[in-house]
Protein backbone atom coordinates (compact mmCIF):
# COMPACT_ATOMS: atom_id res chain seq x y z
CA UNK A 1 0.00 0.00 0.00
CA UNK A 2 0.94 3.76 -0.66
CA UNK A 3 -0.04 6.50 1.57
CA UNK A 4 -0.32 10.10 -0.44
CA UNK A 5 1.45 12.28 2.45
CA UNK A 6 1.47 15.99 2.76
CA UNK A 7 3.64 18.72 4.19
CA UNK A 8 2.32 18.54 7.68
CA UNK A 9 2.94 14.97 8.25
CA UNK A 10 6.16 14.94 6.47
CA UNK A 11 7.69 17.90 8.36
CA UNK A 12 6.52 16.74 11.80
CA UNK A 13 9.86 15.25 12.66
CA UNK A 14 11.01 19.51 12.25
CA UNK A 15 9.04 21.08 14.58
CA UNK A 16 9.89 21.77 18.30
CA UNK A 17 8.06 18.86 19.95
CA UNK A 18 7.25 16.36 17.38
CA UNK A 19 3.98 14.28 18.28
CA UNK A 20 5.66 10.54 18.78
CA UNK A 21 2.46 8.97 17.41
CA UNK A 22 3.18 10.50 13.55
CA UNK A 23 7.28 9.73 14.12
CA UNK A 24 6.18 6.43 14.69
CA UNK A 25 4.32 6.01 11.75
CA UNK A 26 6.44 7.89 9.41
CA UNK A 27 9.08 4.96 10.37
CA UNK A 28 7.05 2.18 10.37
CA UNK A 29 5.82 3.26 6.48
CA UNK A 30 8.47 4.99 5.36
CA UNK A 31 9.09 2.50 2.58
CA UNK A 32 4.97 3.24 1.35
CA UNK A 33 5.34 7.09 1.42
CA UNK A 34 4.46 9.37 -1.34
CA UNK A 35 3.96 12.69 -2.28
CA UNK A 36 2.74 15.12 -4.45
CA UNK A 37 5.36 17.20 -6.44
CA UNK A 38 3.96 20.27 -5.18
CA UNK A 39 4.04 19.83 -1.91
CA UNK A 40 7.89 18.80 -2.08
CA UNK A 41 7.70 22.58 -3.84
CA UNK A 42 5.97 23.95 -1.28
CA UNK A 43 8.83 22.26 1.60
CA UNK A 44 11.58 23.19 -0.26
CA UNK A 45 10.31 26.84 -1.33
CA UNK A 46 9.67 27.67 2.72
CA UNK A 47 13.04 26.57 3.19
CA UNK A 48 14.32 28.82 0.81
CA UNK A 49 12.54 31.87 2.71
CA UNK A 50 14.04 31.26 5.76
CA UNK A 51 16.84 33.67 6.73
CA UNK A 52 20.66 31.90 6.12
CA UNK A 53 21.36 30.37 9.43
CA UNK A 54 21.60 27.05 11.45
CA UNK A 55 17.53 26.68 11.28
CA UNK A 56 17.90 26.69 7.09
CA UNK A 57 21.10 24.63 7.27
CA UNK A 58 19.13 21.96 9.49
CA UNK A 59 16.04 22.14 7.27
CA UNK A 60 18.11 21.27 3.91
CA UNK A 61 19.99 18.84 5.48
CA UNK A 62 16.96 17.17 6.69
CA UNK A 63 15.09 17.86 2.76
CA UNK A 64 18.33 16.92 1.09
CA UNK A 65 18.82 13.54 3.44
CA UNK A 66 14.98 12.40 3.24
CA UNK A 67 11.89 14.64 2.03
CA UNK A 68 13.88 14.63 -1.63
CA UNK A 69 13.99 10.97 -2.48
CA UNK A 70 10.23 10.38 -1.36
CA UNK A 71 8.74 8.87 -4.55
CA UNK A 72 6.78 11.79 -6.18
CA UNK A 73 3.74 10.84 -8.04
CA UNK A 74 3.80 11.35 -11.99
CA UNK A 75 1.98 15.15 -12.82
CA UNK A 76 1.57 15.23 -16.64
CA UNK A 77 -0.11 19.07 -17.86
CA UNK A 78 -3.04 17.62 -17.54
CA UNK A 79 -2.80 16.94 -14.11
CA UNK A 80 -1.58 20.15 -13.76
CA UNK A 81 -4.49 21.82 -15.88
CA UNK A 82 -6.69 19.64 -13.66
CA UNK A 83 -5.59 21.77 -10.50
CA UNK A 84 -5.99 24.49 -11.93
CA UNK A 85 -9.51 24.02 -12.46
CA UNK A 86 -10.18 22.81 -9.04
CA UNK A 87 -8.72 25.83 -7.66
CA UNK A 88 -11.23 27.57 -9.11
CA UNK A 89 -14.46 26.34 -6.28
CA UNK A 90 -11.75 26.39 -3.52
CA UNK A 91 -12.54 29.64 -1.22
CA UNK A 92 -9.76 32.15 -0.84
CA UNK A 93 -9.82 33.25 2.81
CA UNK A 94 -9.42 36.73 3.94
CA UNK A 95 -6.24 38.04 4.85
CA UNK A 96 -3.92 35.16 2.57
CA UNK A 97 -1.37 36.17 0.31
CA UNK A 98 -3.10 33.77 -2.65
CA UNK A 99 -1.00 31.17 -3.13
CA UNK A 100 -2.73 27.85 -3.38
CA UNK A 101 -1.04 26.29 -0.14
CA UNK A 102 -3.36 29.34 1.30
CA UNK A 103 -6.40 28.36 0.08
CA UNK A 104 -5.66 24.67 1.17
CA UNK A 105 -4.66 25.20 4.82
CA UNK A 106 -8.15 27.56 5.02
CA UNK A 107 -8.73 29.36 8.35
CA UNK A 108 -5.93 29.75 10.68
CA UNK A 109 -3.61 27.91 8.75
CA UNK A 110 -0.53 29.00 6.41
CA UNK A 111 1.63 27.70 3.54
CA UNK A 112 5.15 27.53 3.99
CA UNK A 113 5.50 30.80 1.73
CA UNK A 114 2.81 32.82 3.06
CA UNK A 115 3.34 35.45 4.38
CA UNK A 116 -0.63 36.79 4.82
């Protein structure tokens, strides 16, 4: 089996105080994982924001080591047309800079690039 992952579960293992349950599980499946090439944009763009420093240097060590050898699932243009069009019905929320991890995370939530 393949689990579609996406940046919140993959960069659990980054934050502060890492909830053990989703460690766990990212170890015990790391061999099923998968992502979506965008979101491995969106992870690797919000490391590229950060300020040079030992928080960036950690972060693309961590990308480089791991995140960027997850097996990406194929996105042909029409896949990519395809999300386009589905942006379209998804609400923007007040007070988000746009981008489409924005309109994703809805309410309360950012994208690693916004900055709204």
């Amino acid at each position: 089996m393949t689990f579609l992952v996406d940046a919140n579960v993959l960069s659990e293992p980054t934050k502060p105080e890492p909830a053990a349950n989703v460690i766990e599980w990212l170890k015990s499946n790391e061999r099923e994982l998968a992502v979506d090439p965008i979101i491995l944009g969106e992870i690797r763009f919000g490391i590229h924001l950060l300020p040079a420093g030992k928080r960036r240097q950690r972060l693309e060590q961590w990308f480089e080591k791991g995140v960027s050898h997850i097996v990406c699932l194929p996105w042909d243009a029409a896949s990519g047309l395809r999300w386009a069009k589905l942006l379209e019905v998804v609400p923007r929320y007040p007070g988000r800079c746009g981008t489409a991890g924005c309109w994703r995370m809805g309410p309360g939530g950012r994208s690693a690039g916004c900055r709204g």
